[in-house]
Structure formats: C-alpha cells, structure tokens
Protein backbone atom coordinates (compact mmCIF):
# COMPACT_ATOMS: atom_id res chain seq x y z
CA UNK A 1 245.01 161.45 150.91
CA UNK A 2 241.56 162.17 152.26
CA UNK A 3 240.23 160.29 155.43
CA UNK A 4 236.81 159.34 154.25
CA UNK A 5 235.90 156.46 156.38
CA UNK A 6 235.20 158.72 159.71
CA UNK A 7 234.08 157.27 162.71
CA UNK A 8 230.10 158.06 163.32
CA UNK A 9 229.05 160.09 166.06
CA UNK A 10 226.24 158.26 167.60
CA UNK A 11 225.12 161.13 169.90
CA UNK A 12 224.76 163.46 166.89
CA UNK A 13 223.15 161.10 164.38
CA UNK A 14 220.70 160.18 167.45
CA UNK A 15 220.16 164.31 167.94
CA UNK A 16 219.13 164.32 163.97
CA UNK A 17 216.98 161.21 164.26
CA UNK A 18 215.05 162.89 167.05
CA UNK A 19 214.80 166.14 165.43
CA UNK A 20 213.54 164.14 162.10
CA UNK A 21 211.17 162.12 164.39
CA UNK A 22 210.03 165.73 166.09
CA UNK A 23 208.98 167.15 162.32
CA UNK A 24 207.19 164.42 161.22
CA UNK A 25 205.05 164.62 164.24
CA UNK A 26 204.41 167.98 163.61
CA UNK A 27 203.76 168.12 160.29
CA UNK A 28 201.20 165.61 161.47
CA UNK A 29 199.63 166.81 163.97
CA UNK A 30 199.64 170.45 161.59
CA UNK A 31 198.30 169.23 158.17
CA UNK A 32 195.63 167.22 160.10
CA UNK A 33 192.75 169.20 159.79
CA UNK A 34 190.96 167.19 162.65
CA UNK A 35 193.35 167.65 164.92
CA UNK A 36 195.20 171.01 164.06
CA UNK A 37 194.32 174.14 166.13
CA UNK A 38 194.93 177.33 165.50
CA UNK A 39 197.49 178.84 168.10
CA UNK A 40 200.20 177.59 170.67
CA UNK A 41 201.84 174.41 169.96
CA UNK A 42 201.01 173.10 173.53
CA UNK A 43 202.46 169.24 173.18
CA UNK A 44 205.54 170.68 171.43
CA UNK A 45 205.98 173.12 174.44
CA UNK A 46 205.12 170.73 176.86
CA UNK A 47 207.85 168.41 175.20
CA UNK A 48 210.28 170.89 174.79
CA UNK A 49 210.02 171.86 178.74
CA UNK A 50 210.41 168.42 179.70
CA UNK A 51 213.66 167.88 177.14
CA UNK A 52 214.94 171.15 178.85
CA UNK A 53 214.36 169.71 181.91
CA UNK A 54 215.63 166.53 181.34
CA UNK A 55 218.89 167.99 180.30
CA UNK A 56 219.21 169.85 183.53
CA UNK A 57 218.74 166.99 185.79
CA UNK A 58 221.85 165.12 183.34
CA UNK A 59 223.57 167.77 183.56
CA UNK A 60 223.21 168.29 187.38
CA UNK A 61 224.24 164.49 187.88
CA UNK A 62 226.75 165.29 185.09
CA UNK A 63 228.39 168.15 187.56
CA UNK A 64 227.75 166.05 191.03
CA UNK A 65 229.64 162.93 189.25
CA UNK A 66 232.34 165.43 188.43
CA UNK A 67 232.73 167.43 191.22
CA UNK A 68 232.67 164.30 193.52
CA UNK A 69 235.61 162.91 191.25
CA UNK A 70 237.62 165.94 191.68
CA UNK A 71 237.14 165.67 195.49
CA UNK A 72 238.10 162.02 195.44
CA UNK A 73 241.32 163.03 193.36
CA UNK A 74 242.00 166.08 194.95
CA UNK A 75 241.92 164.17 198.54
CA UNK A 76 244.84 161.52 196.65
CA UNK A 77 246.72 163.88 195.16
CA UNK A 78 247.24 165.53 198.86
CA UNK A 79 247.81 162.09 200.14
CA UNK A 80 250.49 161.70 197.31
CA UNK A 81 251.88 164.99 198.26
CA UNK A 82 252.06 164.49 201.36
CA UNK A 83 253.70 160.98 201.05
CA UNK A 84 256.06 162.82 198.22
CA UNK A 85 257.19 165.59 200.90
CA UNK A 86 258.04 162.67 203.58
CA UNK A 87 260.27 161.27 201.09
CA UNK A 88 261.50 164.31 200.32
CA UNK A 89 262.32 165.31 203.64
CA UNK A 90 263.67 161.52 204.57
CA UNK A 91 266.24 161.69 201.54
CA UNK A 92 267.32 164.69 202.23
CA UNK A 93 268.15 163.99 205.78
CA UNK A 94 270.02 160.83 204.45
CA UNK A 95 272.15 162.69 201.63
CA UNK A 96 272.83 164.94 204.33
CA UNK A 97 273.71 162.31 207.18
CA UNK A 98 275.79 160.80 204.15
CA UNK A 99 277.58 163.67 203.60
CA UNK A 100 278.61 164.69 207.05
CA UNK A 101 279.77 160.80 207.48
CA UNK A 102 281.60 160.22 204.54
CA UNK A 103 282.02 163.69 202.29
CA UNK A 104 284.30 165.78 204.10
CA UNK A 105 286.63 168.20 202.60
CA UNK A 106 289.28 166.41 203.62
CA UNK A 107 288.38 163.00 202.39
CA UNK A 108 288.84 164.23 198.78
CA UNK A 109 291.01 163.16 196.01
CA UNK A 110 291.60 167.07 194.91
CA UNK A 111 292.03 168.43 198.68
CA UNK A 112 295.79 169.48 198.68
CA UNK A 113 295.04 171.87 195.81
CA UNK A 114 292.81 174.09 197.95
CA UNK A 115 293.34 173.07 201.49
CA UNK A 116 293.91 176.18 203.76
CA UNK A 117 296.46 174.76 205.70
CA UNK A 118 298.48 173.91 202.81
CA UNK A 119 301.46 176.07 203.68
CA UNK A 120 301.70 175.06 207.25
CA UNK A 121 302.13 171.62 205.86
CA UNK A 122 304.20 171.88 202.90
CA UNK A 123 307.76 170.93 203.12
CA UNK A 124 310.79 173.25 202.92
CA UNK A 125 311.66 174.68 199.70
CA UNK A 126 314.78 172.27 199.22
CA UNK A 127 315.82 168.96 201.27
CA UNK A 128 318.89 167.37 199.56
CA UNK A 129 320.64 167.42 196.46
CA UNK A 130 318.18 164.60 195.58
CA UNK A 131 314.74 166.20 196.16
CA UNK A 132 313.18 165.98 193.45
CA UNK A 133 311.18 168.75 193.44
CA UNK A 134 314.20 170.86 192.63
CA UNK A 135 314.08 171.82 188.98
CA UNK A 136 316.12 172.63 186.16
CA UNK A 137 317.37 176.00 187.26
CA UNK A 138 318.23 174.62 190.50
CA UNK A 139 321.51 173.21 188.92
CA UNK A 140 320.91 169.66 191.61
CA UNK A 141 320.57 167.63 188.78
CA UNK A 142 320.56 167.12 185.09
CA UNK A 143 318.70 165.99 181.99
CA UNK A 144 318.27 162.60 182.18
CA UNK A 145 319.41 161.32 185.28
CA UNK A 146 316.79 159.46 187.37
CA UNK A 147 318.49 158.38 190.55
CA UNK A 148 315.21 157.79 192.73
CA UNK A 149 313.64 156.18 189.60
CA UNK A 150 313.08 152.82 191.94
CA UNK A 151 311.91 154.66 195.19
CA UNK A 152 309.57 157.09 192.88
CA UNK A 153 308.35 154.40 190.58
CA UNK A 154 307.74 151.94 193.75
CA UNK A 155 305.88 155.55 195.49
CA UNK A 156 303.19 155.80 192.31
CA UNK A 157 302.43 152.14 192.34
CA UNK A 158 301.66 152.65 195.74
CA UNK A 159 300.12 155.67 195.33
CA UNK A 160 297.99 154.10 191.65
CA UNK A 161 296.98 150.97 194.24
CA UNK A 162 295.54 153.36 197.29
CA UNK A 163 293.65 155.10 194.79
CA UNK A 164 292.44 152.17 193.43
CA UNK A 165 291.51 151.14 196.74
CA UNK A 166 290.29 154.62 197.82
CA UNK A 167 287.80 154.83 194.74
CA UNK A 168 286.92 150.53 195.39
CA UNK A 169 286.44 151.77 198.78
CA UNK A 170 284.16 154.59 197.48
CA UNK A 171 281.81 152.80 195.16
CA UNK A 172 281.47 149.81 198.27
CA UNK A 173 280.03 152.83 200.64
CA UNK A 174 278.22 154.63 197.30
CA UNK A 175 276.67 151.30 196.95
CA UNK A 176 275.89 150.36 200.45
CA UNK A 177 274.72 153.99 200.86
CA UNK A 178 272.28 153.62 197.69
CA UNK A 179 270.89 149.80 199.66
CA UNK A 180 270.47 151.58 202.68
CA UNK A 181 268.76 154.65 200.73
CA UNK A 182 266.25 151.98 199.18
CA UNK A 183 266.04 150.20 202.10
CA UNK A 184 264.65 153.30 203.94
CA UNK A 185 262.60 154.01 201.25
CA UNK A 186 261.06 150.56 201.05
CA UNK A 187 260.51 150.80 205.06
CA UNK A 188 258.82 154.23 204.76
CA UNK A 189 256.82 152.92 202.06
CA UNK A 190 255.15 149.85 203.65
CA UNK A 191 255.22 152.42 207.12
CA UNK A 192 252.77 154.47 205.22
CA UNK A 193 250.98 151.67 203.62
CA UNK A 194 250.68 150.08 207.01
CA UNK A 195 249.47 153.15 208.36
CA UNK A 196 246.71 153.54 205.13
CA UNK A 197 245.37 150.30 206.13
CA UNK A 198 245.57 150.66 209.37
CA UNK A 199 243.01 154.18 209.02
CA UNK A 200 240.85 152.31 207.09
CA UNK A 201 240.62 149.22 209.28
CA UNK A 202 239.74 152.41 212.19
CA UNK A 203 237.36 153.74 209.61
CA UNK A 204 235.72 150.51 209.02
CA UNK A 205 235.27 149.77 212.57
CA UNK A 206 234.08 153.11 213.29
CA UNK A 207 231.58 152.88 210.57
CA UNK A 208 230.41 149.69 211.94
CA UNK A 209 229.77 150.86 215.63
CA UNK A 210 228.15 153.50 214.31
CA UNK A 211 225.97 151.13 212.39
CA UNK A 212 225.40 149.35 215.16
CA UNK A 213 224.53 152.30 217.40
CA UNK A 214 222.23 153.15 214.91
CA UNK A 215 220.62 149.30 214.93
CA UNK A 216 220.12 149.48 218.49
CA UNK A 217 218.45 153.01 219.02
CA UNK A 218 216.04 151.75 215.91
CA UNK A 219 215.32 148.59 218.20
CA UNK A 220 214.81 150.80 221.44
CA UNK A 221 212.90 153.01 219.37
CA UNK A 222 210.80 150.13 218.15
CA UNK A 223 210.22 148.65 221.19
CA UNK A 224 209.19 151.90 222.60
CA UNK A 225 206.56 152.48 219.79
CA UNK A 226 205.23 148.51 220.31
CA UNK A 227 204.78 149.33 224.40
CA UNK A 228 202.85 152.42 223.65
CA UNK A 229 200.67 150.97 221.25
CA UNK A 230 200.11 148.15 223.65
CA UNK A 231 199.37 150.98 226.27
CA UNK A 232 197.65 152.93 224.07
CA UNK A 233 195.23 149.62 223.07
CA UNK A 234 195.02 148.86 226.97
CA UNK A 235 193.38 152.33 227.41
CA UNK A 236 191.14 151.90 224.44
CA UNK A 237 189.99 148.57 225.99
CA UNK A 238 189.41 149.83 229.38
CA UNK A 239 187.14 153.26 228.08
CA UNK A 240 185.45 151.25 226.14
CA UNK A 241 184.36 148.45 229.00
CA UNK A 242 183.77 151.43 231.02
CA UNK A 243 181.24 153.38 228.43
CA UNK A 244 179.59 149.90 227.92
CA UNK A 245 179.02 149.30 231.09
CA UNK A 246 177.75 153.30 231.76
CA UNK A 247 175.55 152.25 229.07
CA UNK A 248 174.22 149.16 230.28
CA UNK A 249 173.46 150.91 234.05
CA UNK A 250 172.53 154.28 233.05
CA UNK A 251 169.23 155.57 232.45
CA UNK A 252 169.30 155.04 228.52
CA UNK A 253 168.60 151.57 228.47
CA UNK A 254 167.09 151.26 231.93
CA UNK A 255 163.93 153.82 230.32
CA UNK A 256 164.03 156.26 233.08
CA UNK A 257 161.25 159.16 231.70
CA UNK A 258 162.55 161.74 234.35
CA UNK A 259 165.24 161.62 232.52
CA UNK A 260 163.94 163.25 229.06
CA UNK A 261 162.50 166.50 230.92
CA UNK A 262 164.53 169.39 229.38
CA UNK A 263 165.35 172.05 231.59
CA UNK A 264 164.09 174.73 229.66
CA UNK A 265 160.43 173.98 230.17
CA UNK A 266 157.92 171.06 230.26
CA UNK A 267 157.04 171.64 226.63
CA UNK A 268 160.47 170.37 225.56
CA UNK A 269 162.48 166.89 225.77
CA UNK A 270 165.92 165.78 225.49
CA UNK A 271 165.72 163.84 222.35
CA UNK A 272 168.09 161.32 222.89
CA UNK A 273 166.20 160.53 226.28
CA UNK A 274 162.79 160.16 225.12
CA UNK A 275 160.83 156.77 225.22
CA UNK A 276 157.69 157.83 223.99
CA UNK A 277 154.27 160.06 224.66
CA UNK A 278 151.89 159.52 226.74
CA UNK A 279 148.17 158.35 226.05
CA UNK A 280 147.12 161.71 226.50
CA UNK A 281 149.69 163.63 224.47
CA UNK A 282 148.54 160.94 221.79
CA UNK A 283 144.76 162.08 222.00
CA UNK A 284 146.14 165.62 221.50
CA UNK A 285 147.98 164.89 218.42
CA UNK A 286 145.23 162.81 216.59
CA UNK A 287 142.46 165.80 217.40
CA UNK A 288 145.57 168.41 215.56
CA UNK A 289 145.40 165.79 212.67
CA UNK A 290 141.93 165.92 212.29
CA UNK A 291 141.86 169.44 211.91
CA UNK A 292 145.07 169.26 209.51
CA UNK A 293 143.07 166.83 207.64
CA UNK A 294 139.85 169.20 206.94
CA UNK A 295 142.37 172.36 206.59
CA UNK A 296 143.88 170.01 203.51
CA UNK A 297 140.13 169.22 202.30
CA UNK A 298 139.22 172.95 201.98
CA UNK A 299 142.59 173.88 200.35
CA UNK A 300 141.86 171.10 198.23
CA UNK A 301 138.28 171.96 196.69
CA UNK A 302 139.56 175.82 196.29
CA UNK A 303 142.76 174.48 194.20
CA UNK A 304 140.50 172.45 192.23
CA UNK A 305 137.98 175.33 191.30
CA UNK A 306 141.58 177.36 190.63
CA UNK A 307 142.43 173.92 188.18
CA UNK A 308 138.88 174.70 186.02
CA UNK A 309 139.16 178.49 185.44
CA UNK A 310 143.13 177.55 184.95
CA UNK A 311 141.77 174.94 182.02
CA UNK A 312 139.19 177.30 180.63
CA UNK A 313 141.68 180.00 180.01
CA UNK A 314 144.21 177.98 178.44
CA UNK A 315 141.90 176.33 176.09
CA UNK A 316 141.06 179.99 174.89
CA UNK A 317 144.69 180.80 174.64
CA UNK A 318 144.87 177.60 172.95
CA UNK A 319 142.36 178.38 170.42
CA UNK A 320 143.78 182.25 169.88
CA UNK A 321 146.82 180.77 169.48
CA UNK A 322 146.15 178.23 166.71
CA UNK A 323 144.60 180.92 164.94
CA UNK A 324 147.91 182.76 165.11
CA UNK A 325 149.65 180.07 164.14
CA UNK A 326 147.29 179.40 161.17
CA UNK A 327 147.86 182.72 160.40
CA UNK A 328 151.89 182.80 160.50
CA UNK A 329 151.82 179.34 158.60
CA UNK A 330 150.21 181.21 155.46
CA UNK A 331 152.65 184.04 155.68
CA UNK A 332 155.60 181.57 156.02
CA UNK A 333 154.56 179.92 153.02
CA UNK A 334 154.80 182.98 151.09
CA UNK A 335 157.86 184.07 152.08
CA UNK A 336 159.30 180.67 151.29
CA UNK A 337 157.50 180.91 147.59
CA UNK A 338 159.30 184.42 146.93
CA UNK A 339 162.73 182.70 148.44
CA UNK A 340 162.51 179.88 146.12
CA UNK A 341 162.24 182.34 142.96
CA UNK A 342 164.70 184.49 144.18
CA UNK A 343 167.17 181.85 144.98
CA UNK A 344 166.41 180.21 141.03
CA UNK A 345 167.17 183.98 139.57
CA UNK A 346 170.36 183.97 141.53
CA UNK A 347 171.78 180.42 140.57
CA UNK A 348 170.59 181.16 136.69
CA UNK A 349 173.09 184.08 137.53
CA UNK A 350 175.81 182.22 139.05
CA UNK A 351 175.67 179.34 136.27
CA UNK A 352 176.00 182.30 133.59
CA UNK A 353 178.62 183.91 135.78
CA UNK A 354 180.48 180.08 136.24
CA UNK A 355 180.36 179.25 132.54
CA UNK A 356 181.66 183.02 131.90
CA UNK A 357 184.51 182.36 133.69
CA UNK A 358 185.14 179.13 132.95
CA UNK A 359 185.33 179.37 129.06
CA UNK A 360 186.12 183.23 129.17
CA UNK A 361 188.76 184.28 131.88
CA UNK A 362 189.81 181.10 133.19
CA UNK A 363 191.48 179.52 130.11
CA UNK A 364 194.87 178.53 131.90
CA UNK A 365 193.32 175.73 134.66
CA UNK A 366 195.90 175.02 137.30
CA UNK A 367 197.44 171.32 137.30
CA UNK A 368 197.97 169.30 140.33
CA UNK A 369 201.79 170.48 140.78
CA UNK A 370 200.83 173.77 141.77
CA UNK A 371 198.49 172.77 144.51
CA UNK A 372 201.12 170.39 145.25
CA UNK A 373 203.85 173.07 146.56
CA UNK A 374 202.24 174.12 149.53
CA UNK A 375 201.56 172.66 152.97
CA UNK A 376 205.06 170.95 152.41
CA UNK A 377 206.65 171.83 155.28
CA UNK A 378 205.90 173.18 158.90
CA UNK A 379 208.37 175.91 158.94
C-alpha cells in the first residue's frame, strides 16, 4: 500500500553528511580548551564565505550552460519554423494549383443541383407522350407500364459505369496528386538540407581563412618581434664596442692628471678622475696625522683620569648600596615571617570552613551524570 523502498537522494544525504562533518569539527575545535577562543568563529566564516562563493560560481556556470542551451534551441526552433512556414506556404500553393486544375464547380458529381445556369439548360416541360419525366397527374402513362425500360435501364448502366470511371478517374489524379505532393515535399526537404550543409561547409571555410589569417599575422608579427630584437641586439653590440673603445682611448685609463682638476677650485678633484697625491700633498697629510695623533694622546690621559674618579664613585655607591640592600634583606625577611603565619591562620580557616561544608551543607555530592549534561553540543 505504502511505497517504502524510495529512491535515495544523493545530493541531500551528501548536504547532511557535510553538515554532520561541519559539527563535529566544531564541537572540536569548541570543547578544545587549547585551541578554543573566545569570539568570532573565523575558520567557520572563512568556510562559509568560500561555500557561498562556491555556490555562486556553480550557479553562474549553472545559468551560462542554460542560457547558452536556450540560445542554441531557440536558434533551431526558428530554423524549424522557418522550414515549417516554407512547407506551409509550398502546400498551400499546391492544394491551391490542385484545385484550380482539377476542382472546378463544374467537375462535380452534385453540380446540376445548384448550377446557375440550370434553367437555361433544362429541357422543356414535356417532349412526347413517352418522356418520362411526365408524372402521374400528367395522364401520359400509367401504373406499371415501362416502355423505355431497355433504353433507361441501358442509360443507368451507362451512367453507374461513367461514374465508376469518373470516381477511378478521381482517386488515379487524388493519388498522383498525393506522389507529386510528397515528391515536392521530399525535394524541398533535401533543398533545405542541401542548403544547411551547404552554410556550414561556407561557415567552415570561413572559419578556416580566418584561422589562417590569424596564423599568418601571428607569423608576421613574430618575425617582426625576431628582426627587432636582432636590431635591437645589433645596437647593444655597437654602444657597447663604442664605450669600450672611449674607454680604452680616453683619459681614464690613459692617467691624464689634468683631467681630475674640478672646476670649482684647486682644492677639489673629480673623484672618478683622480690617480693619486702628490709627494707633497703626502708630507701635508702625515704632519695633520701627527697632530691627530697627540690631540688623541691628550684626550686619552683626561678620559682616563675621568675612568678613576668614575671608579671611585661607584665603589662608594657600591658600598651605600649593599648597605641598603642589607638593610631591605632584613625587612624582607620579616615581612615574609608575618606572611607565613598569616597564610597558616587562613588555611586552618579554610580546612575548618572545607570540612564544614563538606560534612555539614554539602551532604547531596553531585555524580558524574550531572557534569555529564553540559558541553554536549555547540548550539
């Protein structure tokens, strides 16, 4: 009665496994005490934004996959409408072709019953004695006599045999119509088919020039790139030869001195010109040495006599301050003896207190069940 054995849904039973796997890694990451903080769930977040995300960009490509299909179908169902309204139009100009060649008024069975000229060519009223469309009242004949039995019998077999050949005659034409109908049809139908093919064979080739096209301005672009790199590297070759051989014939390594005079006096050189000092400007600079060396002498005896005093006051602040320290050491020690009594007094207290509660108030001790309810769950 009841359909029991259902078919699963994978995508929801993966959706609960994931939401499962989610809140045991919570409940991890919340009931460790080493790793727990207090606040903002910032992996959760993080994975939540990139789930969110993740489902955006599926559902983007979800929507591009669609809305490209119903281009693609909407582009065949015009073809197919298109095609359809050919047809249409192509029948239609057969059935009416047909009709004007073969379905004229005149051409039917039931014509004499409604044909406008029907009193222009109906015959007199009476012919003969004999005609037999004179009736009973006309007082030519009587009941039962039949005296153009023969000529009338021999006038519906001929008349039951034309329309036998009439309506043969018909179904031929009906049927030769209905070949040439589908005959059209099937030469429409390969027409169009041709024609398909024929578009994409254009498309194809069109496709391909255009590849091609492509190819070659890549290869004229590449060759353009490799001839000015090889122009560019021709350059690079030819400034360099040229700065080497500035180098070799300029006054750098040729040691020119005229040309490290600065032009802003004869105190000053161009740095990157300079070969050296003369003998003179030597002489100079070793007497300046001297005299830094006996300026450094000086400073160095009156830093030394500042070292001494330096060391004599310091060992008296040394001395003051081991005193001081002496002193705060005995002080310390008392404070620490009065601490240690005071803390004894205070854990006699909390014992007493303890065992007070313990065998006094507390008399109902919690079990392990109770402690057990909590921290269960992270929600």
């Amino acid at each position: 009665m009841y359909k029991l054995d259902l078919p699963v849904d994978y995508k929801e039973a993966a959706a609960i496994e994931r939401r499962r796997n989610m809140e045991e890694q919570r409940k991890s990451r919340i009931f460790n005490a080493k790793s727990r903080t207090i606040g903002v769930d910032v992996q959760a977040l993080q994975q939540q934004i990139k789930d969110k995300q993740q489902q955006e960009s599926y559902e983007r490509r979800r929507g591009e996959a669609f809305a490209a299909d119903a281009i693609r179908n909407d582009k065949i169902s015009q073809l197919l409408e298109k095609r359809q309204e050919t047809d249409i139009i192509e029948l239609n100009r057969a059935l009416n072709e047909f009709r004007s060649l073969h379905q004229q008024p005149d051409s039917r069975r039931e014509f004499d019953l409604y044909d406008p000229d029907y009193l222009k060519k109906d015959k007199p009223a009476r012919v003969s004695d004999d005609d037999p469309r004179c009736g009973i009242s006309s007082i030519q004949k009587f009941e039962g006599e039949d005296l153009n039995s023969k000529a009338r019998n021999k006038y519906q077999q001929e008349q039951l045999r034309e329309w036998s050949i009439e309506q043969q005659r018909e179904r031929d034409q009906a049927r030769r119509n209905q070949q040439q109908a589908d005959h059209l049809y099937e030469l429409k139908m390969r027409e169009l088919d041709q024609r398909a093919m024929e578009l994409q064979s254009a498309e194809e080739e069109c496709r391909r020039n255009i590849n091609l096209a492509t190819t070659d301005y890549n290869n004229a672009l590449a060759r353009e790139r490799s001839e000015r790199e090889r122009l560019h590297k021709q350059q690079e070759l030819d400034d360099n030869m040229t700065e080497i051989a500035n180098h070799v014939f300029g006054d750098v390594l040729t040691e020119n001195p005229a040309v490290a005079q600065s032009a802003f006096g004869p105190h000053r050189v161009i740095t990157d010109r300079w070969k050296g000092m003369s003998p003179q400007q030597l002489e100079d600079i070793r007497k300046q040495q001297e005299k830094q060396r006996l300026e450094k002498e000086r400073l160095a005896q009156e830093q030394n006599l500042r070292d001494l005093e330096h060391d004599r006051q310091r060992l008296a602040n040394a001395r003051a301050a081991m005193l001081l320290e002496r002193e705060q050491e005995r002080k310390r020690e008392e404070l620490q003896r009065r601490l240690a009594d005071e803390n004894r007094r205070l854990a006699q207290e909390q014992t007493s207190h303890k065992d007070y509660l313990d065998k006094e108030v507390y008399t109902n001790p919690p079990t392990a069940a109770y402690f057990g309810q909590f921290n269960t769950s992270t929600r």
